[in-house]
C-alpha atoms as a PDB file:
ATOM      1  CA  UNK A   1      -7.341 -17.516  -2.023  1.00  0.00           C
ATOM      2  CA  UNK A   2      -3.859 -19.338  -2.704  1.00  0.00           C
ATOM      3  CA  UNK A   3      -0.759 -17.537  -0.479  1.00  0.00           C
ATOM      4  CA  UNK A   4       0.789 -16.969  -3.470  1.00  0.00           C
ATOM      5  CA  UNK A   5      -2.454 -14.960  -4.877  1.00  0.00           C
ATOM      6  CA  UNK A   6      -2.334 -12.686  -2.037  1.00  0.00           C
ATOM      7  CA  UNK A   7       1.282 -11.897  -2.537  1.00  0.00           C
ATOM      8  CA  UNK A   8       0.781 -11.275  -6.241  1.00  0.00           C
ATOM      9  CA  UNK A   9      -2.514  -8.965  -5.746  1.00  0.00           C
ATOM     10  CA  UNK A  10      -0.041  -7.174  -2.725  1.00  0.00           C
ATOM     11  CA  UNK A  11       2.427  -6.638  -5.238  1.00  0.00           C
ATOM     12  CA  UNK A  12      -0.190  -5.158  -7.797  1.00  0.00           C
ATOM     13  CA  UNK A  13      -1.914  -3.023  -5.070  1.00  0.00           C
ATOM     14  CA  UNK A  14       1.877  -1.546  -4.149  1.00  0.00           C
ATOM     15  CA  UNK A  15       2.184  -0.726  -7.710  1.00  0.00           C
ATOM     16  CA  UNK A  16      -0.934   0.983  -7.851  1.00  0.00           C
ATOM     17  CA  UNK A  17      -0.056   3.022  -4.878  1.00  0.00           C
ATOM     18  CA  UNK A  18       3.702   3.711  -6.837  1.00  0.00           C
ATOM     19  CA  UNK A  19       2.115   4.586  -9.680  1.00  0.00           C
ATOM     20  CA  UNK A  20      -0.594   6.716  -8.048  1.00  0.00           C
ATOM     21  CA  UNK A  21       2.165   8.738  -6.246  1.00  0.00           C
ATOM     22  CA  UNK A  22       4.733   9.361  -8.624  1.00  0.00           C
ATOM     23  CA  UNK A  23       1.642  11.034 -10.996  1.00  0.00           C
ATOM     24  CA  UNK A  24       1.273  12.878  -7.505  1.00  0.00           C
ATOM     25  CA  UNK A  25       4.813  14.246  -8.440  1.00  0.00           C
ATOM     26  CA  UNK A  26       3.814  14.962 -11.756  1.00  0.00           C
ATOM     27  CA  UNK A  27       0.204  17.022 -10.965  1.00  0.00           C
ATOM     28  CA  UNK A  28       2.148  18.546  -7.612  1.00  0.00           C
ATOM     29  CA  UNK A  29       4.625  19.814 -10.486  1.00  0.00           C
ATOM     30  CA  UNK A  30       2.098  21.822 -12.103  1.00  0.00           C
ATOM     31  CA  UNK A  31      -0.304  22.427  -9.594  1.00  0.00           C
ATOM     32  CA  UNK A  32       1.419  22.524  -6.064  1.00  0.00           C
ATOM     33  CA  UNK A  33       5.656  22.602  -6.301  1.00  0.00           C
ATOM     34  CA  UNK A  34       5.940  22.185  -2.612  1.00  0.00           C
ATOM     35  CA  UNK A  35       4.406  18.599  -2.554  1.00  0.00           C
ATOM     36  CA  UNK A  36       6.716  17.011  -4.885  1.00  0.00           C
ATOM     37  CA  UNK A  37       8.828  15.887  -2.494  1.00  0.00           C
ATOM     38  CA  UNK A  38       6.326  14.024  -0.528  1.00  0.00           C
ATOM     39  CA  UNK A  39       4.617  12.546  -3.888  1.00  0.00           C
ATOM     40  CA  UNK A  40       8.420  11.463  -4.224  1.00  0.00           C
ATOM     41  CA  UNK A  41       9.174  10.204  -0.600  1.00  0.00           C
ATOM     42  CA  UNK A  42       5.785   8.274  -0.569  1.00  0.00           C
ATOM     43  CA  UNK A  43       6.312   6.179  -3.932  1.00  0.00           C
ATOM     44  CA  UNK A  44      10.034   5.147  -2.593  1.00  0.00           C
ATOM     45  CA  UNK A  45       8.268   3.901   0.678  1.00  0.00           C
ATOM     46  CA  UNK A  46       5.425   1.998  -1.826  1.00  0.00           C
ATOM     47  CA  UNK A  47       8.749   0.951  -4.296  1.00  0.00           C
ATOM     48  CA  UNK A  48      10.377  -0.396  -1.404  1.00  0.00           C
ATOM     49  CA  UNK A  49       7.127  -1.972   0.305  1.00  0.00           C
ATOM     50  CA  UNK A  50       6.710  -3.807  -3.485  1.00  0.00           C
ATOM     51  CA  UNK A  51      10.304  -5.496  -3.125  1.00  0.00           C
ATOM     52  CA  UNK A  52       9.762  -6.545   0.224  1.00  0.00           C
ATOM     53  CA  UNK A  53       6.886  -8.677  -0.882  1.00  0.00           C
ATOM     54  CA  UNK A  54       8.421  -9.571  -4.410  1.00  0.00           C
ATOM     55  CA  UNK A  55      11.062 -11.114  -1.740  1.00  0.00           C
ATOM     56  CA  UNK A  56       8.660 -12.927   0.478  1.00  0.00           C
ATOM     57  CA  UNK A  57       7.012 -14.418  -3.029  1.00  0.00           C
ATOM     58  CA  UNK A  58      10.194 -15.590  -4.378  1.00  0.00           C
ATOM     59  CA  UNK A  59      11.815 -16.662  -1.258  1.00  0.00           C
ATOM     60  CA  UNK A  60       8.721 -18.879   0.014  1.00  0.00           C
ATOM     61  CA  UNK A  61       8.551 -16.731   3.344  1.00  0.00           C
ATOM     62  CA  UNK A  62       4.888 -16.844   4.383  1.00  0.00           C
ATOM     63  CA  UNK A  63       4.673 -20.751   3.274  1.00  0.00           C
ATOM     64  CA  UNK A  64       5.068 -22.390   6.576  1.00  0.00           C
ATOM     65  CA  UNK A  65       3.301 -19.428   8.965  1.00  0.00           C
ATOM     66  CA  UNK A  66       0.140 -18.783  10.366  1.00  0.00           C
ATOM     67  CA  UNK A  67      -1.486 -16.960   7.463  1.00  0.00           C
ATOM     68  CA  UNK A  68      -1.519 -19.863   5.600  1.00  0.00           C
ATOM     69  CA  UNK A  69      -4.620 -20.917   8.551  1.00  0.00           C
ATOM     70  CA  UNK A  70      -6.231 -17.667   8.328  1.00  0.00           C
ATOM     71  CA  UNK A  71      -6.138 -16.884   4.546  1.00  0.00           C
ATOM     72  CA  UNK A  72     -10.043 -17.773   4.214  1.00  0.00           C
ATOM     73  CA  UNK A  73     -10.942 -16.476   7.442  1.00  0.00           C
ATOM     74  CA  UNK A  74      -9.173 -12.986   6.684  1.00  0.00           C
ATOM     75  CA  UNK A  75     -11.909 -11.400   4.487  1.00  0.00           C
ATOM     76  CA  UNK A  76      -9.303  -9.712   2.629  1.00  0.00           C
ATOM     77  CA  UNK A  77     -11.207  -8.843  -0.614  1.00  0.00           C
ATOM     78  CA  UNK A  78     -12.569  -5.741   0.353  1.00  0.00           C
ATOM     79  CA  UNK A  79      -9.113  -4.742   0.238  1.00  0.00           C
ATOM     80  CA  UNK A  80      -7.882  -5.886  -2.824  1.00  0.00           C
ATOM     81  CA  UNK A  81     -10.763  -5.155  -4.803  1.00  0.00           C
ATOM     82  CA  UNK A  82      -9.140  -1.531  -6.082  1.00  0.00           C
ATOM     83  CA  UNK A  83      -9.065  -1.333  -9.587  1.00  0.00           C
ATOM     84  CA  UNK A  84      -6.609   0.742 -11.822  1.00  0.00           C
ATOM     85  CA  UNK A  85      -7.130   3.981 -11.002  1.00  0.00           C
ATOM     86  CA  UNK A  86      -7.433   6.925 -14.014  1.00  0.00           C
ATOM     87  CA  UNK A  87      -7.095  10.219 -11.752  1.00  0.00           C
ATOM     88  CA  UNK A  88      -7.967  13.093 -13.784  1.00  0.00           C
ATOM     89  CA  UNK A  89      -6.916  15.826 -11.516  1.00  0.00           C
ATOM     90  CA  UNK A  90      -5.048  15.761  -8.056  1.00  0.00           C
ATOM     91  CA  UNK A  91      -8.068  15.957  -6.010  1.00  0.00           C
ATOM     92  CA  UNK A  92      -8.889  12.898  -7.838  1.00  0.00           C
ATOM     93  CA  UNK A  93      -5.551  11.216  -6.738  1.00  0.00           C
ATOM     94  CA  UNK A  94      -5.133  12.252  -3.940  1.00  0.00           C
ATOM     95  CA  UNK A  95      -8.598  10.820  -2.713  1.00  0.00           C
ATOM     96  CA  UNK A  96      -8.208   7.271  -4.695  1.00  0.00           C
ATOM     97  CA  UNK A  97      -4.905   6.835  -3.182  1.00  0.00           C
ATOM     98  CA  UNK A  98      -6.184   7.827   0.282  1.00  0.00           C
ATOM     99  CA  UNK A  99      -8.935   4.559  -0.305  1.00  0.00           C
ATOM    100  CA  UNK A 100      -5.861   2.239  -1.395  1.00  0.00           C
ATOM    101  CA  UNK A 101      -3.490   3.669   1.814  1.00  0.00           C
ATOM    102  CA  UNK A 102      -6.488   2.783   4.013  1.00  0.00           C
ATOM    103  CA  UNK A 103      -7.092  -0.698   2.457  1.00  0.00           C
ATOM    104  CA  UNK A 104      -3.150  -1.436   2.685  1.00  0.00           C
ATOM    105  CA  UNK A 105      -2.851  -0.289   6.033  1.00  0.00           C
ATOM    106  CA  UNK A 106      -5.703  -2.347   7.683  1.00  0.00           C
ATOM    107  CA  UNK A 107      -4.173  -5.571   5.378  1.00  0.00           C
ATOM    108  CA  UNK A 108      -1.270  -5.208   6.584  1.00  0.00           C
ATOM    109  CA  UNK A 109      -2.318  -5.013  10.300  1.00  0.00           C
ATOM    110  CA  UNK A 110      -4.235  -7.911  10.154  1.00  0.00           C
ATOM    111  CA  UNK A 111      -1.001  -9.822   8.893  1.00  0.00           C
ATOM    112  CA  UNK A 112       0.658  -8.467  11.727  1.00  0.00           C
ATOM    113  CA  UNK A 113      -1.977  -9.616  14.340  1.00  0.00           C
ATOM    114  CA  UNK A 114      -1.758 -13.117  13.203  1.00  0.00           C
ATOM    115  CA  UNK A 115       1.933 -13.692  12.122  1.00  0.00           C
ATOM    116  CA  UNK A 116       5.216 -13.509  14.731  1.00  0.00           C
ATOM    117  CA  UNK A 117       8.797 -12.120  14.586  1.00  0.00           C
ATOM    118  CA  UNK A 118       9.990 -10.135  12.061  1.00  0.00           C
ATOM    119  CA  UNK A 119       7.507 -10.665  10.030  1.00  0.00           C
ATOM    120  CA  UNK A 120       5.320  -9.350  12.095  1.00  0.00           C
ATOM    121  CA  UNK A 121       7.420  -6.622  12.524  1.00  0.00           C
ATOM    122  CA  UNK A 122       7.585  -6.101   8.582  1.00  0.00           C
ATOM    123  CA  UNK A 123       3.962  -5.761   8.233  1.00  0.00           C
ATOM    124  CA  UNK A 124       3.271  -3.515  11.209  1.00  0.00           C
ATOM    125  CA  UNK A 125       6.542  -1.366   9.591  1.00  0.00           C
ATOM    126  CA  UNK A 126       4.686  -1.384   6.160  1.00  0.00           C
ATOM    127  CA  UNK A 127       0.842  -0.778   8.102  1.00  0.00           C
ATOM    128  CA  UNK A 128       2.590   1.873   9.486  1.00  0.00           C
ATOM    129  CA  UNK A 129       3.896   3.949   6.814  1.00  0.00           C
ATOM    130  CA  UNK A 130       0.792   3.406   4.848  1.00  0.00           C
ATOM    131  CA  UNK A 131      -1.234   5.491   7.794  1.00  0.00           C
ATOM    132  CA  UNK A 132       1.462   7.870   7.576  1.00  0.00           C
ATOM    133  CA  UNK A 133       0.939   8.072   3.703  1.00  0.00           C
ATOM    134  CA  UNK A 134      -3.123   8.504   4.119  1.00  0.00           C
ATOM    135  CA  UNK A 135      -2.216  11.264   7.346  1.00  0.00           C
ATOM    136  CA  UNK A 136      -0.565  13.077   4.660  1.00  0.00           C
ATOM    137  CA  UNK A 137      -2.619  12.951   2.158  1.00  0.00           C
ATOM    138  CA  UNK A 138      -5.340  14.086   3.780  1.00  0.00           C
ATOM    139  CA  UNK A 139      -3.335  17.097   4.971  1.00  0.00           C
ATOM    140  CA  UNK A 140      -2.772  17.485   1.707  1.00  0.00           C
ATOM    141  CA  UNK A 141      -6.713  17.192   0.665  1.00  0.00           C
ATOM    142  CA  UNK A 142      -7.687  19.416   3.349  1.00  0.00           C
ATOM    143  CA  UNK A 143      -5.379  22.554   2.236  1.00  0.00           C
ATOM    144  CA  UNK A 144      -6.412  22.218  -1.757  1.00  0.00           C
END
């Protein structure tokens, strides 16, 4: 896999994870009221994780680092594997985007174990707030 692959499928995954949540909003509207605001505040966090790496694409930021060694070595498949998902219910959603927060949060902490500076800081920032998304969620899981 080509640097610029694993950017791309990041940026699809993050999409995924958008789209996933803001139908969250949508079921949580009819289902559950009170969790719209987290469907909401957990698709700005995937929105925003998106541009970072639509930056890092464009910008050529991971060229010249470490992953670039690793890439092969990073058995990273597993976690970019995730198809489109077609939630019928929230249930459904909510566990299909629990699979993807898991996925994206041990990616991203791998990045962070081999890279340096701030972009290791980015990626243990993003890693981060994808364990917070799948701690919620399965709050959220538990209490349906």
């Amino acid at each position: 896999m080509k640097l610029e692959e694993l950017l791309e499928r990041l940026i699809w995954q993050e999409n995924e994870l958008y789209n996933l949540h803001k139908l969250g909003e949508t079921f949580a509207a009819f289902e559950k009221p009170k969790l719209v605001e987290t469907f909401q505040l957990m698709a700005e966090e995937e929105l925003r994780h998106r541009k970072t790496l639509e930056g890092m694409l464009s910008g050529g930021i991971l060229e010249k680092t470490a992953v670039i060694d690793y890439l092969e070595s990073l058995s990273l498949e597993p976690m970019l594997g995730d198809e489109r998902a077609e939630p019928k219910s929230l249930e459904e959603l909510i566990l299909e985007a629990l699979v993807r927060e898991k996925h994206a949060y041990e990616l991203y902490t791998r990045l962070a174990g081999i890279l340096d500076g701030s972009l290791k800081h980015i990626f243990k920032m993003m890693a981060g707030e994808e364990l917070k998304h799948a701690y919620r969620l399965r709050i959220i899981y538990e209490a349906l």
